[in-house]
Protein backbone atom coordinates (compact mmCIF):
# COMPACT_ATOMS: atom_id res chain seq x y z
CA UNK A 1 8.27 0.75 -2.68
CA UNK A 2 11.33 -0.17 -4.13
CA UNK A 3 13.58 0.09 -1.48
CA UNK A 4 11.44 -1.77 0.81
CA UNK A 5 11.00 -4.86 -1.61
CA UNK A 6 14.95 -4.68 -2.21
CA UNK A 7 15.60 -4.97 1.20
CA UNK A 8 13.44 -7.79 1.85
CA UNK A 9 14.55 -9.61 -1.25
CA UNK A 10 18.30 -9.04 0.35
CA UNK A 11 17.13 -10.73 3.70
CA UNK A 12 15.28 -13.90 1.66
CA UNK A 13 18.27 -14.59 -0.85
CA UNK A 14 20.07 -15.89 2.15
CA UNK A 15 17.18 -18.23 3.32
CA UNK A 16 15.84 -19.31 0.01
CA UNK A 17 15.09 -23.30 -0.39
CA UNK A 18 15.54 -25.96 -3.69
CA UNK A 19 12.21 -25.97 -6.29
CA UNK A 20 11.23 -29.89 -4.79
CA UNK A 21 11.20 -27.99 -0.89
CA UNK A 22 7.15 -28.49 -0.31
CA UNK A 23 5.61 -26.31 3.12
CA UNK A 24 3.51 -28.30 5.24
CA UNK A 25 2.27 -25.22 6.37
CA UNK A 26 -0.70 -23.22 5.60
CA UNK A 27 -1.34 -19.84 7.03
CA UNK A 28 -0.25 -15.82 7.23
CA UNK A 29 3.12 -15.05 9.26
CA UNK A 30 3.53 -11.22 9.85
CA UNK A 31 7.16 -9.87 10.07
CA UNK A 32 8.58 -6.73 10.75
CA UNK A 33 11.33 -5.55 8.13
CA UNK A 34 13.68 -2.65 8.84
CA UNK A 35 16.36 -0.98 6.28
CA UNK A 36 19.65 0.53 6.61
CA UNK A 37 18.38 3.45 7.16
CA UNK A 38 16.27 2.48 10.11
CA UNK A 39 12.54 2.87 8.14
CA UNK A 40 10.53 -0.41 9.49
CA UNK A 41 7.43 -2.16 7.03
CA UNK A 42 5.28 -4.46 7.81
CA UNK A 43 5.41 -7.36 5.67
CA UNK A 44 2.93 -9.99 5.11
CA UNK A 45 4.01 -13.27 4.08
CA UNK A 46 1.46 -15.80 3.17
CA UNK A 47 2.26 -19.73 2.33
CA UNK A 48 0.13 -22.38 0.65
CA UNK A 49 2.27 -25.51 -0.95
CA UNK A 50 4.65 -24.54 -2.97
CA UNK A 51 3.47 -20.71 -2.80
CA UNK A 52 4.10 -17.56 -1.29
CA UNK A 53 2.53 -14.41 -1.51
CA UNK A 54 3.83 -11.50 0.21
CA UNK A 55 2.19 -7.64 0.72
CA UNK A 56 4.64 -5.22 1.95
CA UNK A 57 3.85 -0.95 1.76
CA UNK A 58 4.85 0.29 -2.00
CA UNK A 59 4.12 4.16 -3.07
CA UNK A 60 1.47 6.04 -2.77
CA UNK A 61 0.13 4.52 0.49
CA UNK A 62 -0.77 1.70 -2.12
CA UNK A 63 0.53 -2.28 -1.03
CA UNK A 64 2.65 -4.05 -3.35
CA UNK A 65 1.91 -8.04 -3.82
CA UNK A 66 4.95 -10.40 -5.27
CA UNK A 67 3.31 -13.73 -5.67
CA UNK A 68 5.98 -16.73 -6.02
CA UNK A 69 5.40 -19.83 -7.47
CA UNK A 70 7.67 -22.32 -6.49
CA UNK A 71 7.12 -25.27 -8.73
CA UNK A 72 5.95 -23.38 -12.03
CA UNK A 73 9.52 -21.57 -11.08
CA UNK A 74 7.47 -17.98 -11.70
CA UNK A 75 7.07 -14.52 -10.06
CA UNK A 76 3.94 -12.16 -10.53
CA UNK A 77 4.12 -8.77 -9.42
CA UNK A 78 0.60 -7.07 -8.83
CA UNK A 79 -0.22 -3.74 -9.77
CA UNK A 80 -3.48 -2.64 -8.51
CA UNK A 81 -3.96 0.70 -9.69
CA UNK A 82 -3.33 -0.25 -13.18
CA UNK A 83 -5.29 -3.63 -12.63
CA UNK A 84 -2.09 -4.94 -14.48
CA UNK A 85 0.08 -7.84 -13.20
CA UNK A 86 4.01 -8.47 -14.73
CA UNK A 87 5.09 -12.33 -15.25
CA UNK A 88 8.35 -13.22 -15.00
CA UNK A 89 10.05 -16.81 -14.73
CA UNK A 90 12.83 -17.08 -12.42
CA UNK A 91 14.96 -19.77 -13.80
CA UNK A 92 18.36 -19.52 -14.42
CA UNK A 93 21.09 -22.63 -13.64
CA UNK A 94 23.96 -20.17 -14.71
CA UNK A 95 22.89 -17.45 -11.64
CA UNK A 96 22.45 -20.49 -9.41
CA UNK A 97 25.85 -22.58 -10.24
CA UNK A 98 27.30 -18.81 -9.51
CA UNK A 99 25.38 -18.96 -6.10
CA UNK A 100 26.52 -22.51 -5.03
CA UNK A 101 30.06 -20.88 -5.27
CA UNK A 102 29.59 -18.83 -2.19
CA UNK A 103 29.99 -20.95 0.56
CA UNK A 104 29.15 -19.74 4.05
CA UNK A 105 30.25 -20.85 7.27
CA UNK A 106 27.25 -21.67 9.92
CA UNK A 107 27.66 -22.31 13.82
CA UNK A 108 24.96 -24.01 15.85
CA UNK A 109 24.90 -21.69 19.13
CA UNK A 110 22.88 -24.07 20.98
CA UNK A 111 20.94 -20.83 22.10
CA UNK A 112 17.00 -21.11 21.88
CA UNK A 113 14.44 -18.27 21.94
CA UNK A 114 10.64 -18.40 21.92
CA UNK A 115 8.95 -16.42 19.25
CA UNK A 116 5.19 -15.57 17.87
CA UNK A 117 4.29 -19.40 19.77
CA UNK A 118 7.35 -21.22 17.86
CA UNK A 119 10.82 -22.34 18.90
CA UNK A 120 13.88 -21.58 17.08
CA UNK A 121 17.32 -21.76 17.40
CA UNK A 122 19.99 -19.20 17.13
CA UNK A 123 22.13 -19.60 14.27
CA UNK A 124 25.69 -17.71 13.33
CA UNK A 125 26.12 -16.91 9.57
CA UNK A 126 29.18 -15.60 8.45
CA UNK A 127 28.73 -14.85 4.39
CA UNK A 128 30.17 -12.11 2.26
CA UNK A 129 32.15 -10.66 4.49
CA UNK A 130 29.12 -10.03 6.67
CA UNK A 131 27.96 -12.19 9.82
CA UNK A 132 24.53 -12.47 10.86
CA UNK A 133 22.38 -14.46 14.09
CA UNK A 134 19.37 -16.04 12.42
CA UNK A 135 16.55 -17.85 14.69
CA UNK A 136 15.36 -20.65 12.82
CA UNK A 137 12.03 -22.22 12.99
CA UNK A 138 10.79 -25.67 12.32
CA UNK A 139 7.65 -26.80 11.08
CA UNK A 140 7.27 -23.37 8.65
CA UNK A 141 8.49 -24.90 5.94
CA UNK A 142 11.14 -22.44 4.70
CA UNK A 143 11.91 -18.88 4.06
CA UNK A 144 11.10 -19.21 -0.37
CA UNK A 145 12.48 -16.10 -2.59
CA UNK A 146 14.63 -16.20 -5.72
CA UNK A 147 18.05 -14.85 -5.70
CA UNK A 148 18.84 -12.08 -7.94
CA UNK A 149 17.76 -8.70 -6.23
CA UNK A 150 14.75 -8.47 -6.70
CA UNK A 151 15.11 -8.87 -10.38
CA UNK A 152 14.03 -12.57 -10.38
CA UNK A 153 16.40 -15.59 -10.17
CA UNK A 154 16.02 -19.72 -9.45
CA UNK A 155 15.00 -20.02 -5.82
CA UNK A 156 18.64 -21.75 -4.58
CA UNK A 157 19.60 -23.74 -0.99
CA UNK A 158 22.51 -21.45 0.11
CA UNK A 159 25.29 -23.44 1.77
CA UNK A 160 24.81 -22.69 5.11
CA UNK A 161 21.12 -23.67 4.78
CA UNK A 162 22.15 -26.91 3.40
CA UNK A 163 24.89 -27.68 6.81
CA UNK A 164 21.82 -27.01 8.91
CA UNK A 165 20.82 -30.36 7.62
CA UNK A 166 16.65 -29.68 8.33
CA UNK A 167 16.24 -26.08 6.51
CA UNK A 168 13.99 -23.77 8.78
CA UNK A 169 12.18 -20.46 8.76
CA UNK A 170 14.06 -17.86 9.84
CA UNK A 171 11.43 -15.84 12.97
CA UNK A 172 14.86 -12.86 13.44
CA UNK A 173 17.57 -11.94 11.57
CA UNK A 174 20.06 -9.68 13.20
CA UNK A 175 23.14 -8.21 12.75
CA UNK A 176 25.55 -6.63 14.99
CA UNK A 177 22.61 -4.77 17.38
CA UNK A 178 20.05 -4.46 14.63
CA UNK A 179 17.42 -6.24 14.27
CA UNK A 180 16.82 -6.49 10.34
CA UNK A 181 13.52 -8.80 9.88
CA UNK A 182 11.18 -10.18 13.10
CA UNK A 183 7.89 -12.38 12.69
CA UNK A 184 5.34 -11.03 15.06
CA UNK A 185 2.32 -13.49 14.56
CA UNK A 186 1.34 -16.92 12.94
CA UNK A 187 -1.72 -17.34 12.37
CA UNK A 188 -1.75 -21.34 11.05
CA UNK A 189 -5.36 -21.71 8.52
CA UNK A 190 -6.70 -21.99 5.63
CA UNK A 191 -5.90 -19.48 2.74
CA UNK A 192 -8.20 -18.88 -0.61
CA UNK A 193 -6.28 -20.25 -3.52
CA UNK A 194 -7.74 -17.36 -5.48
CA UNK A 195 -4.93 -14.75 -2.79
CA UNK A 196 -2.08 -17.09 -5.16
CA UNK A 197 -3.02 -16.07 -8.68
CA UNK A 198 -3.81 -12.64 -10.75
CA UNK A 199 -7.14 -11.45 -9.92
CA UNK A 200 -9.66 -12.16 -12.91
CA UNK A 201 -9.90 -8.57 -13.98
CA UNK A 202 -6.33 -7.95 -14.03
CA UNK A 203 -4.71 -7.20 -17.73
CA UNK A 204 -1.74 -9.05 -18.11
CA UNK A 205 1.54 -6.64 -19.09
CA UNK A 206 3.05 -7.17 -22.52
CA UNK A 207 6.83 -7.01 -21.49
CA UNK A 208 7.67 -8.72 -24.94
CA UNK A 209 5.43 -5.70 -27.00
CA UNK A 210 7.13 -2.54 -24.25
CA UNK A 211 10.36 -3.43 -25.31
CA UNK A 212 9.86 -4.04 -29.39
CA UNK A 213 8.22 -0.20 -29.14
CA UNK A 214 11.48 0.86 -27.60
CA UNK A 215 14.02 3.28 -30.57
């Protein structure tokens, strides 16, 4: 579980967008996610307004949910066999000032490719030492998670996002000959508002009252 949601948290710190960015779009996009090590997941990634929810395999054959609210700048983490849930805020100026200061450099190939219905073009990202060719999307709104590693953070526009001018969801993100992340389907509709929020019978976790029992 962990290692999956790092890894997709490592992908979306690259492609996350500013708290005013609002989605047009509505709907499910599913996206294939593969680690270091070669171990795909299938990740669900669901968008209405300003938030995302996203389902990905966790431990136990059970499904983790992250839910991300945008504009209330929070994160909820479900945890269904507890029927808990874990709130967390995910501002933080200082983490995002430090972000600004890695610039990357982005080249427009020119290069377009067809995927799940949508057009996007192929992108070079050179960043940390590390280069990457991104397909972006338009007309997905854009790729929302908050920096930090999975450990929350303020949702940021990296600088190579910015020099694109238009933002854009990313539909493949490879690097070298690896393909790292890959939307397979978008499925455009109407989502319950009730998928964006803590289900009703769902105790709240008292992070405040674990860590005043601590010695």
């Amino acid at each position: 579980m962990r290692r999956t949601a790092v890894l997709l948290l490592s992908l979306a710190t690259p492609l996350a967008t500013p708290l005013a960015a609002q989605s047009s779009f509505e709907g499910a996009i599913a996206m294939t996610v593969t680690s270091d090590g070669g171990k795909s997941s299938e990740v669900n990634y669901l968008v209405k307004g300003s938030k995302v929810r996203m389902e990905m395999p966790g431990g136990r054959g059970e499904t983790m949910v992250m839910i991300f609210d945008v504009a209330e700048k929070r994160m909820v983490m479900l945890m269904a066999a507890q029927k808990m849930y874990m709130e967390q805020e995910i501002s933080g100026p200082a983490a995002e000032a430090a972000d600004k200061a890695n610039a990357a450099k982005i080249t427009r190939t020119g290069k377009f490719e067809t995927i799940a219905g949508y057009k996007c073009e192929h992108v070079l990202v050179a960043e940390d030492g590390s280069s990457s060719d991104v397909c972006v999307a338009k007309g997905l709104g854009a790729f929302r998670m908050p920096s930090g590693g999975g450990r929350g953070g303020t949702p940021r526009e990296p600088e190579w996002q910015a020099g694109l001018g238009d933002g854009g969801f990313p539909l493949k993100v490879q690097k070298g000959d690896k393909v790292t992340m890959e939307v397979k389907s978008i499925d455009k509709k109407t989502l319950d508002a009730a998928l964006f929020a803590p289900p009703s019978d769902f105790r709240k976790m008292d992070m405040g009252g674990m860590m005043r029992r601590r010695p």
